[in-house]
Protein backbone atom coordinates (compact mmCIF):
# COMPACT_ATOMS: atom_id res chain seq x y z
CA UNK A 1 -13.67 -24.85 -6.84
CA UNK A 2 -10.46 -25.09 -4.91
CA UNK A 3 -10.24 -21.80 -2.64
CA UNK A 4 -6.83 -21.16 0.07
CA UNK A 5 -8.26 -20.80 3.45
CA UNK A 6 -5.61 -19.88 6.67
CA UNK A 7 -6.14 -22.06 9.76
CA UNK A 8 -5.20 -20.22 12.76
CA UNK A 9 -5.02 -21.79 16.38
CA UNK A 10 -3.58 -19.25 19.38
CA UNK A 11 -1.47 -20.37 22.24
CA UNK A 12 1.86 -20.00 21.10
CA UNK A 13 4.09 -16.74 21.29
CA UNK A 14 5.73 -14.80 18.32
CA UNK A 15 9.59 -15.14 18.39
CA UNK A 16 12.72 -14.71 16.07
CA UNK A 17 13.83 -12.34 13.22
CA UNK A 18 12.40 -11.73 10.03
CA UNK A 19 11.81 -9.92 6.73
CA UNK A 20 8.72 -8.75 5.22
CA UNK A 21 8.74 -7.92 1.63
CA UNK A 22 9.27 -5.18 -0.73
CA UNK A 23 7.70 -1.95 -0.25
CA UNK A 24 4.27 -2.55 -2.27
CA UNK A 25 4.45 1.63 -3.53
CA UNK A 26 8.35 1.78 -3.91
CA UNK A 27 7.90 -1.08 -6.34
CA UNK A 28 5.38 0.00 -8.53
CA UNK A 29 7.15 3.38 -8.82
CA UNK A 30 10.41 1.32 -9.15
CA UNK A 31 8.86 -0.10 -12.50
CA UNK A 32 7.14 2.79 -13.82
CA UNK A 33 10.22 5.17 -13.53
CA UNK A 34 12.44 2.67 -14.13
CA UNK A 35 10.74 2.56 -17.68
CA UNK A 36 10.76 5.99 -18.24
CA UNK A 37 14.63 6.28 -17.13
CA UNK A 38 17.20 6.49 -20.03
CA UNK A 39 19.30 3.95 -19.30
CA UNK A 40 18.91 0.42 -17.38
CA UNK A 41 17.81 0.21 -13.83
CA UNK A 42 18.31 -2.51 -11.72
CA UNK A 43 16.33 -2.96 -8.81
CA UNK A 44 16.31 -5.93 -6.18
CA UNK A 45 13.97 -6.87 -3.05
CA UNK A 46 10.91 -6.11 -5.59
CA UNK A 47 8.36 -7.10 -4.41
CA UNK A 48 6.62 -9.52 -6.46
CA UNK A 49 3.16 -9.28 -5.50
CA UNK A 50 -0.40 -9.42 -7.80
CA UNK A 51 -0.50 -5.53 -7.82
CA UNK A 52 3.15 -4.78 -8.43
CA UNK A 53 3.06 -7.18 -11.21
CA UNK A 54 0.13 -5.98 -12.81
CA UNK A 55 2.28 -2.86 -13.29
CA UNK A 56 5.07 -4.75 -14.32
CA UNK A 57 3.09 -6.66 -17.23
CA UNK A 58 1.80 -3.59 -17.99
CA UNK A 59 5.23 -1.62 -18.83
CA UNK A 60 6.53 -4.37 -20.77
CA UNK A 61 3.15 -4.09 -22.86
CA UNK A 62 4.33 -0.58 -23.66
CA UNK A 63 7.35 -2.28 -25.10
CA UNK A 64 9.96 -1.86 -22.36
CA UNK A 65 12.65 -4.68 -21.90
CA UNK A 66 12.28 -6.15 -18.09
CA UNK A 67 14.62 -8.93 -17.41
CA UNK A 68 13.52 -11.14 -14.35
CA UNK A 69 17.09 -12.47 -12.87
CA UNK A 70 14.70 -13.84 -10.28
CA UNK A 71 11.44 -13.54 -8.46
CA UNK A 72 12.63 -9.92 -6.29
CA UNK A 73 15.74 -8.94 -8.97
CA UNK A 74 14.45 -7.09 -12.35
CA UNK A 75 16.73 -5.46 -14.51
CA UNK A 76 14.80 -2.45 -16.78
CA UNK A 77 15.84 -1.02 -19.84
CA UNK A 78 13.90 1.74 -19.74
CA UNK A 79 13.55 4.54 -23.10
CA UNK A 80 10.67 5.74 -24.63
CA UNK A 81 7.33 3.80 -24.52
CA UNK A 82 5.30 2.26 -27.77
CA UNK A 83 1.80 1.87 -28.15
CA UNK A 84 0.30 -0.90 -26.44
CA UNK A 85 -1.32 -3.64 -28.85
CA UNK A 86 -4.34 -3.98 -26.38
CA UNK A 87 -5.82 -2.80 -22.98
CA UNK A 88 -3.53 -2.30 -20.28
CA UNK A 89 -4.86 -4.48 -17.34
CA UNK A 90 -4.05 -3.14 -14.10
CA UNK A 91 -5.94 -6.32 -12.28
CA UNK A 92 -6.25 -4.95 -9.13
CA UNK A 93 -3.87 -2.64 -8.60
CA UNK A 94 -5.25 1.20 -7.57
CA UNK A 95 -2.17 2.62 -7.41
CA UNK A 96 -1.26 1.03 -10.81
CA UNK A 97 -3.90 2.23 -12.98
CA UNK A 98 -3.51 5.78 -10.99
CA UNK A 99 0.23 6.72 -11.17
CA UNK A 100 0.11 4.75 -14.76
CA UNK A 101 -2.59 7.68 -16.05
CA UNK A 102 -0.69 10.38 -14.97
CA UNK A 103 2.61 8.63 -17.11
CA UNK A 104 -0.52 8.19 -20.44
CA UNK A 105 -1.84 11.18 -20.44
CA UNK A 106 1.98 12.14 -21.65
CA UNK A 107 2.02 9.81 -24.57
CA UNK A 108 1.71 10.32 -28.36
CA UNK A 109 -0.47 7.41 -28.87
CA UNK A 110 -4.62 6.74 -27.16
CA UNK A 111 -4.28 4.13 -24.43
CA UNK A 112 -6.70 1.82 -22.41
CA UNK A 113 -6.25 1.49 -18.79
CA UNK A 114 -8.57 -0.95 -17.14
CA UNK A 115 -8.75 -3.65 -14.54
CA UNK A 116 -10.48 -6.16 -12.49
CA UNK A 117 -15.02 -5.43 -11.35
CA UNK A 118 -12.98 -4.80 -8.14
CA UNK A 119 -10.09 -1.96 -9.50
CA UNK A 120 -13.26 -0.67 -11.41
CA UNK A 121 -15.24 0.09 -8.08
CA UNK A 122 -12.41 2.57 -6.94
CA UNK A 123 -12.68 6.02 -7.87
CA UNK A 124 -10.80 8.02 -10.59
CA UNK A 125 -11.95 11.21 -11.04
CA UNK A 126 -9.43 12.16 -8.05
CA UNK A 127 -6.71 11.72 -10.87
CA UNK A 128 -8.60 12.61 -13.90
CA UNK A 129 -10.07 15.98 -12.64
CA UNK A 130 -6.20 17.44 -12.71
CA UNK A 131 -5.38 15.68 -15.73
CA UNK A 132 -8.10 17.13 -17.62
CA UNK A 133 -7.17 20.83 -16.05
CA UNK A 134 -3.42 19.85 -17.45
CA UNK A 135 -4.94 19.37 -20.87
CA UNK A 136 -4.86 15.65 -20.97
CA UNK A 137 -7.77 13.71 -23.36
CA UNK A 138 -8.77 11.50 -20.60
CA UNK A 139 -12.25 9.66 -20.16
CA UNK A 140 -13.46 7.14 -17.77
CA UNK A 141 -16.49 5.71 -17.19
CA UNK A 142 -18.91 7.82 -14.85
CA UNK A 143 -15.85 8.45 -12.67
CA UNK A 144 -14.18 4.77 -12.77
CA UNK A 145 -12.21 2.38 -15.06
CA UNK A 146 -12.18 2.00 -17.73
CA UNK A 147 -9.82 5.09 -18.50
CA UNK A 148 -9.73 5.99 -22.57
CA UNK A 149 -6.84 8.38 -22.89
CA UNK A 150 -5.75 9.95 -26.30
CA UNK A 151 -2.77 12.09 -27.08
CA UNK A 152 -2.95 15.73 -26.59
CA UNK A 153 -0.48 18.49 -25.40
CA UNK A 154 -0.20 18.62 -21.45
CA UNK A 155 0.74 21.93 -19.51
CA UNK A 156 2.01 22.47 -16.12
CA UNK A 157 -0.58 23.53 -13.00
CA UNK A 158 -1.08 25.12 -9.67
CA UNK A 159 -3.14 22.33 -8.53
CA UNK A 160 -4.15 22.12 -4.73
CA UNK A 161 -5.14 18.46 -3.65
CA UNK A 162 -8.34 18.39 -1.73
CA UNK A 163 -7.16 15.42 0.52
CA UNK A 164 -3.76 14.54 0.63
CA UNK A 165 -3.07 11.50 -1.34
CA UNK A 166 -0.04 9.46 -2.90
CA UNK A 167 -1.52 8.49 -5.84
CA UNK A 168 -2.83 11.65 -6.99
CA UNK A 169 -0.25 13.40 -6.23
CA UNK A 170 2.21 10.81 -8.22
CA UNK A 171 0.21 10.96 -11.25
CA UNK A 172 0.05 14.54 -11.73
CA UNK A 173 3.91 15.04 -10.94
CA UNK A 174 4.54 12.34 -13.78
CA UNK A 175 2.23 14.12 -16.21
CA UNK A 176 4.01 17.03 -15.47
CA UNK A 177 7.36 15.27 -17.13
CA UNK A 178 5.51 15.76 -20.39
CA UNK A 179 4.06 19.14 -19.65
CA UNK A 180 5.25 22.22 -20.74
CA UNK A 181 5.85 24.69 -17.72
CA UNK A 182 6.28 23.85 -14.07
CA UNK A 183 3.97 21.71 -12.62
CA UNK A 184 2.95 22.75 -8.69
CA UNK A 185 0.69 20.51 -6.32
CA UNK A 186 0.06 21.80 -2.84
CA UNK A 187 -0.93 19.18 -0.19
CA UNK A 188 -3.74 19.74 2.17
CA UNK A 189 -1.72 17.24 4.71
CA UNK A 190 1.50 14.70 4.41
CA UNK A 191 1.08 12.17 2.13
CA UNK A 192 3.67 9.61 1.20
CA UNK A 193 6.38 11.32 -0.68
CA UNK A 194 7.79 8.38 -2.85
CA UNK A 195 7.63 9.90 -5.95
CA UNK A 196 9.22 12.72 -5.04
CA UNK A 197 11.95 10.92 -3.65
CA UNK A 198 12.83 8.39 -6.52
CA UNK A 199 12.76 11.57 -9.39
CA UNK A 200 14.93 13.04 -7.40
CA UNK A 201 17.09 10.43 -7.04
CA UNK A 202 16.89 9.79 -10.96
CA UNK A 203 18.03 13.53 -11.74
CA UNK A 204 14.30 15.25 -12.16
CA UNK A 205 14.00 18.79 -11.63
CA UNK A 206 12.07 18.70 -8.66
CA UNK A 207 12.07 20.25 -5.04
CA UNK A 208 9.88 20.42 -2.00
CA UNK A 209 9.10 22.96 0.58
CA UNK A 210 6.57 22.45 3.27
CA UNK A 211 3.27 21.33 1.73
CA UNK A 212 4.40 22.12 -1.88
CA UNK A 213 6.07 20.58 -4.15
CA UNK A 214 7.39 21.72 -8.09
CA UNK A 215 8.38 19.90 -10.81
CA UNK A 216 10.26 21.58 -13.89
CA UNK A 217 10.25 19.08 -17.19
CA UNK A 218 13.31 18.57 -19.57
CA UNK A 219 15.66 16.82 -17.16
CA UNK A 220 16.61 13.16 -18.93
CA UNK A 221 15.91 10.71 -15.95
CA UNK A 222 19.10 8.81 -15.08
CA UNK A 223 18.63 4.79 -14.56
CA UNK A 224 18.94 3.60 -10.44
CA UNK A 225 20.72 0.68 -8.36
CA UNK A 226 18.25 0.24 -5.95
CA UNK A 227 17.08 -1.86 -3.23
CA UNK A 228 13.75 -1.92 -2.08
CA UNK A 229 13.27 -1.83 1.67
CA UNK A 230 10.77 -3.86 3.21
CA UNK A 231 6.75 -2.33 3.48
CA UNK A 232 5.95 -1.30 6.95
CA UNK A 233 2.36 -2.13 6.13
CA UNK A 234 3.30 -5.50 5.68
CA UNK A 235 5.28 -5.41 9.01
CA UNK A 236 2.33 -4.01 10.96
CA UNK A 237 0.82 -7.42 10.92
CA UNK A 238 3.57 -9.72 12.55
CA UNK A 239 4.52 -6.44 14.80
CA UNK A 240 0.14 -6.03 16.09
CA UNK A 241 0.57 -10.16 16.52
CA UNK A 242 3.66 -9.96 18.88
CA UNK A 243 1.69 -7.08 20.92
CA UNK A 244 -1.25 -8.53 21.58
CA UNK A 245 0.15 -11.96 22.05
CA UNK A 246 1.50 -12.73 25.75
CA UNK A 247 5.44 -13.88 25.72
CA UNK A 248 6.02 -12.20 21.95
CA UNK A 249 8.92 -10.40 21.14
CA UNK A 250 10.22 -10.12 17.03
CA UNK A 251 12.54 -8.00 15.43
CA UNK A 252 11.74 -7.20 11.88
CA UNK A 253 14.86 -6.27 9.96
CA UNK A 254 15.71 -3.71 6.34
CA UNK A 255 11.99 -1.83 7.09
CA UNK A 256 11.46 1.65 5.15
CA UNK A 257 10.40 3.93 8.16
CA UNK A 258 10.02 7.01 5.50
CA UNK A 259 8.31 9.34 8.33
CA UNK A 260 5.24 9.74 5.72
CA UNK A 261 4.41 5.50 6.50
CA UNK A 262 4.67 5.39 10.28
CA UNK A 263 1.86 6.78 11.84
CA UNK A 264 0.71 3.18 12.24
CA UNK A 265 4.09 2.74 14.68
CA UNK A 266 3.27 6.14 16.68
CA UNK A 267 -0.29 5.42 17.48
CA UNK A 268 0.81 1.73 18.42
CA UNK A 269 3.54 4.18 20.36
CA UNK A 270 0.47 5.77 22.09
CA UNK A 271 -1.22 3.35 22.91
CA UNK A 272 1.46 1.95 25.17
CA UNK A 273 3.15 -0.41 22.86
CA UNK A 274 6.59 -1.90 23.46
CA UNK A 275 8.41 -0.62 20.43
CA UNK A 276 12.39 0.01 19.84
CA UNK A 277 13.70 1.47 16.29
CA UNK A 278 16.91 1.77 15.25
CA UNK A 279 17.48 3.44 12.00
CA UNK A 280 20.53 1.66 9.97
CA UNK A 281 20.81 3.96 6.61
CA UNK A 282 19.26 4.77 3.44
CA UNK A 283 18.09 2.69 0.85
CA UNK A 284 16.84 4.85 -2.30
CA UNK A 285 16.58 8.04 -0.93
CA UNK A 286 14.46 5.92 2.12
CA UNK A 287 15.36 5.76 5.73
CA UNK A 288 15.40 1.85 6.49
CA UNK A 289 15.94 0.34 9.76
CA UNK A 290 15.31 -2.30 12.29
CA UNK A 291 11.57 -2.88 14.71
CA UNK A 292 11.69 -4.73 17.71
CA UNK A 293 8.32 -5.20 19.26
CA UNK A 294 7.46 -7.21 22.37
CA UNK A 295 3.72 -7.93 24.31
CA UNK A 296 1.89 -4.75 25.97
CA UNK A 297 -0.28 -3.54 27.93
CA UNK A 298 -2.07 -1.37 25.04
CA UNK A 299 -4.77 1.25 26.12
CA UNK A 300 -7.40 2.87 23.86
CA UNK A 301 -6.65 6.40 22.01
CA UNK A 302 -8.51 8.89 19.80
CA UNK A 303 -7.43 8.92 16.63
CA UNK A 304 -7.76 11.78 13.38
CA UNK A 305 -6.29 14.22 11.56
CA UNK A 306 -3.03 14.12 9.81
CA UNK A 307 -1.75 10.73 11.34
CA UNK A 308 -5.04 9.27 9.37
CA UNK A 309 -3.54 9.59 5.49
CA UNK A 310 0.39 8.40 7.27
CA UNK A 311 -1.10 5.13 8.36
CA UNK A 312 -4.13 4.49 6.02
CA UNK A 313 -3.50 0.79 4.64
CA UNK A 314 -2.86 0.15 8.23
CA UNK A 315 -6.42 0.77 9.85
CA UNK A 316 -7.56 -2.95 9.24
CA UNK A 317 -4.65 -3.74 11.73
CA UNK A 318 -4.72 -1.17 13.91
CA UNK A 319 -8.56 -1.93 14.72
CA UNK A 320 -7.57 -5.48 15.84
CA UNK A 321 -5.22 -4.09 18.47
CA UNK A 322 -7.77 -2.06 19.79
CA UNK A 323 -9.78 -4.61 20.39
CA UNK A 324 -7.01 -5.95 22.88
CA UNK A 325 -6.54 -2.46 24.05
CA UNK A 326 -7.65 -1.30 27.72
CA UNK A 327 -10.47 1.64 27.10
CA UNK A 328 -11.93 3.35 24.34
CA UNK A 329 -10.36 3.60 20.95
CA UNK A 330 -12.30 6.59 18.64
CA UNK A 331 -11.52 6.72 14.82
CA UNK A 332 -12.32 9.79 12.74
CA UNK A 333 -11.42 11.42 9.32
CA UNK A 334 -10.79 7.66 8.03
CA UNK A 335 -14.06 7.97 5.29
CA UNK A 336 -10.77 7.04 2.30
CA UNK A 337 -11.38 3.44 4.18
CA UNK A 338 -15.02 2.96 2.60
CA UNK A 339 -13.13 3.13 -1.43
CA UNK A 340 -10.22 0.82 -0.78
CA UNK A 341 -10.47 -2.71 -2.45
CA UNK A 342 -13.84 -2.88 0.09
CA UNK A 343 -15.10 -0.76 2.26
CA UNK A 344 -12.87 -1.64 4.93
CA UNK A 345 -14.44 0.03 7.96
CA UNK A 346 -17.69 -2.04 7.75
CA UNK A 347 -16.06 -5.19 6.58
CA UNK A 348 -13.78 -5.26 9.46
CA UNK A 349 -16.86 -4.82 11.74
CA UNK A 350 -18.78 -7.75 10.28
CA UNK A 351 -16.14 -10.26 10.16
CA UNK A 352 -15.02 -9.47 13.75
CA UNK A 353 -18.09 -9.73 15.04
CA UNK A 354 -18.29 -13.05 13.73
CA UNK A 355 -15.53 -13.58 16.42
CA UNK A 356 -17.28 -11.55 19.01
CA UNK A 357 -15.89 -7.66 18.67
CA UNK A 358 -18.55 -4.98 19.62
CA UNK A 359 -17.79 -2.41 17.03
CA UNK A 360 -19.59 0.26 16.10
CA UNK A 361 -19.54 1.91 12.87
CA UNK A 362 -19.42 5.47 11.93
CA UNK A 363 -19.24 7.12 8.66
CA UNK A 364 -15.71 8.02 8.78
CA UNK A 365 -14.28 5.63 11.05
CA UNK A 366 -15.06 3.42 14.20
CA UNK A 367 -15.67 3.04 18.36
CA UNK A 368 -14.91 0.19 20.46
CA UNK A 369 -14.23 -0.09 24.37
CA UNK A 370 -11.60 -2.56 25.35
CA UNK A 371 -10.12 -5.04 26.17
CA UNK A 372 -12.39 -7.35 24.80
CA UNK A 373 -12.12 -11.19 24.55
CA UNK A 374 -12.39 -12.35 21.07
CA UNK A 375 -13.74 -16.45 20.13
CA UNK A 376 -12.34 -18.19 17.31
CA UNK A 377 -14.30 -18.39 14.13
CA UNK A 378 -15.28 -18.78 10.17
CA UNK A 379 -14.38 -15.07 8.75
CA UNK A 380 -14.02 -14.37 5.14
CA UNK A 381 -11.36 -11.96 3.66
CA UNK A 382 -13.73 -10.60 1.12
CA UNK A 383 -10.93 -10.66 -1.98
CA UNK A 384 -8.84 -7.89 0.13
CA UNK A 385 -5.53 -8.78 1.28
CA UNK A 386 -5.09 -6.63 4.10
CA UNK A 387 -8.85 -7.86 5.67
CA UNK A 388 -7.31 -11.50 5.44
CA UNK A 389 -3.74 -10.83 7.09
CA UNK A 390 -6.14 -8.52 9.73
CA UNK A 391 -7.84 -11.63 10.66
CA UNK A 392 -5.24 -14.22 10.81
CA UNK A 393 -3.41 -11.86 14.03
CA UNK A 394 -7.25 -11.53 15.67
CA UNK A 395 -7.63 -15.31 15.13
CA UNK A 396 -3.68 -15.27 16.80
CA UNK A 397 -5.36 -13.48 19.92
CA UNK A 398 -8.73 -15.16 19.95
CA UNK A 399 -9.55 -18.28 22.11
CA UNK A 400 -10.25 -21.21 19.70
CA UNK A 401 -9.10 -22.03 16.16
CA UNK A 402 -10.33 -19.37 13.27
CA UNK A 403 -10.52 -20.17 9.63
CA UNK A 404 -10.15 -17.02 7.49
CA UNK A 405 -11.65 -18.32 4.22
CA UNK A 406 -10.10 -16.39 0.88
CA UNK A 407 -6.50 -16.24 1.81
CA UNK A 408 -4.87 -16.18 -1.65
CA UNK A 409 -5.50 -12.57 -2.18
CA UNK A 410 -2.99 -12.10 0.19
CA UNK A 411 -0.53 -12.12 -2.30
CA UNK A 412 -1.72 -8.92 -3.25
CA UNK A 413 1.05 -7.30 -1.09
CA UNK A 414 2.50 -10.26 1.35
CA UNK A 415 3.85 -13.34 -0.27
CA UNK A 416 4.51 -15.58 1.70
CA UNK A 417 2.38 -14.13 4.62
CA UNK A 418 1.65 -17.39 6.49
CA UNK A 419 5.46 -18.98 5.63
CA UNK A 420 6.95 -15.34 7.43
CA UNK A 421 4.62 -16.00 10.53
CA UNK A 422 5.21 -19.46 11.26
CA UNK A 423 8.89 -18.32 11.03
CA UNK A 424 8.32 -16.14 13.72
CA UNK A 425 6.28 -19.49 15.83
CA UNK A 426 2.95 -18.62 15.08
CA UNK A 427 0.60 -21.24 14.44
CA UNK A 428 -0.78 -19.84 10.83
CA UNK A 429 -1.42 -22.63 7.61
CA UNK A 430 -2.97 -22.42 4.49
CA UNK A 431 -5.59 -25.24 3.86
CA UNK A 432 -7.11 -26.19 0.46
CA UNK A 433 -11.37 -25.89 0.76
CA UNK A 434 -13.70 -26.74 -1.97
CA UNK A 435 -16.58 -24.97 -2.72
């Protein structure tokens, strides 16, 4: 069987200007409100990734019109939904099958949600517990996908999250379109606030203050013109590579820095890296802008709390430039790592110490000591795109050339991952392997 592998070889500094794709969570929630909007939304920069067009097949099997004028440029004639002909197949996608619930449980017709033996490994009672206290006929199977969902009547709730979290917090704010009464969810923490922003921008009767947030039904959701900004935790890979590589120095251009995303840039910020931002406007409600990052000198720095949930998809990353980082790096309050497509925390450890890293594991999170010197090796993604992109920048650093074995799932979020970092003179390609 023919399997993608990336060959990595170090030596050469990052350089130039680049891109990175569409936000991964704007564009789901691009699609799914887009559908629901009365009207037709276009939307450009999608990114069209394996998740984000799970969703996307998914909407148009609920009988919504999506013209594709090309690859990043749908245009969505949203209305009401039909009843799907078969299981909706969320592939991969967590966030998906999680905001796509919340958007069911509203429906007058039963529904399937289900997805790939990975998406049905990832836990779902965190959105079907409030769904069920909101009156929704929602089952799943012993807390995972499969979800059945049938009609029933939904009502608003005062529902406080016990860890802050996007998803959850998305799919109980769509339900509450459908409910009757206000529907109130009270965050332990920040969490990204996406949702928020986009029914806002489409006219929903919604508002924020501090840690709560309230959303009154009956407003008719107006379509959008709107441009996706690029992911930040797609730019958090060519941005670790230029630290930790001597003579680097990028500029990624048209990046969402909504203040909920960065805490990946103010820990790199801590630890001493060489970052400039320069904010250039607003792109959906989002503040976009410009990050120029050069080589540093990084130093280890304790990490926890509230900056954990702002920079979450970023940890894979962020423990590779530790490794090159002067002194002891601590992660705690990270345990959300252990559920994402793997269990990220001790994956990263085992394939890096296939390279050489002395990591050691802890339930909810990690300790190193730095700097350490890392060798080049054979490491395996393990299906999960951000693990792959994670080791292609530690193979960047390492001395000797590193094969990270599974690359295709990188198109999860990053298309075109290796193309965008040989743009920017890195020595990344993608090799055919047979096994």
């Amino acid at each position: 069987m023919a399997v993608d592998c990336f060959i990595v070889q170090p030596g050469t500094s990052l350089n130039g200007m680049a891109r990175v794709p569409g936000d991964k969570s704007l564009s789901h929630r691009a699609v799914f409100l887009g559908a629901l909007a009365h009207g037709t939304t276009h939307v450009r920069d999608w990114l069209p990734a394996g998740d984000t067009e799970a969703s996307l097949s998914a909407v148009r099997a609920l009988g919504i019109e999506i013209e594709r004028r090309s690859a990043t440029e749908l245009v969505i004639h949203g209305g009401a939904l039909n009843a799907p002909s078969q299981t909706l197949d969320l592939v991969n996608a967590g966030t998906g099958i999680r905001l796509l619930a919340g958007i069911m449980a509203g429906q007058p017709f039963p529904s399937v949600l289900d997805g790939s033996a990975q998406l049905r490994r990832r836990p779902m009672n965190r959105v079907v517990t409030p769904l069920k206290q909101m009156g929704a006929d929602i089952e799943s199977q012993n807390g995972y996908a499969p979800l059945h969902i049938r009609p029933a009547a939904l009502r608003g709730i005062h529902y406080h999250m016990p860890m802050a979290s996007a998803q959850v917090k998305g799919a109980i704010l769509l339900a509450g379109l459908f409910a009757e009464g206000e529907t109130v969810v009270v965050q332990p923490g920040p969490a990204r606030d996406h949702t928020e922003r986009l029914l806002a921008a489409l006219g929903a009767d919604i508002r924020t203050e501090g840690d709560t947030i309230t959303l009154r039904p009956g407003s008719t959701l107006r379509p959008l013109n709107y441009s996706v900004p690029g992911d930040i935790s797609s730019a958090a890979f060519p941005l670790v590579a230029a630290l930790i590589v001597p003579g680097s120095a990028i500029t990624l251009e048209h990046v969402n820095l909504n203040p909920t995303r960065t805490g990946i840039l103010d820990v790199l910020r801590e630890m001493g890296a060489d970052i400039t931002i320069t904010e250039t406007g607003l792109a959906g409600g989002e503040p976009v802008g410009t990050i120029h990052a050069s080589h540093s000198a990084l130093k280890g720095i304790r990490v926890g709390g509230e900056v954990v949930v702002r920079m979450i998809d970023e940890f894979p990353i962020f423990m590779v430039a530790a490794l090159f980082a002067e002194g002891e790096t601590y992660v705690r309050d990270a345990g959300e790592l252990r559920v994402k497509e793997t269990d990220r925390i001790a994956v990263m450890v085992e394939e890096l110490g296939k390279m050489g890293a002395r990591i050691t594991e802890m339930e909810d999170g990690f300790y190193l000591y730095g700097a350490q010197k890392l060798t080049g090796a054979v490491v395996d993604g393990r299906d999960d795109h951000r693990i792959s992109m994670s080791l292609v920048v530690a193979g960047l650093g390492a001395s000797g050339s590193t094969t990270v074995l599974d690359a295709r799932c990188t198109s999860d979020s990053f298309p075109g991952y290796a193309e965008t970092m040989r743009s920017l003179n890195a020595d990344v390609r993608v090799s055919p392997i047979t096994t």
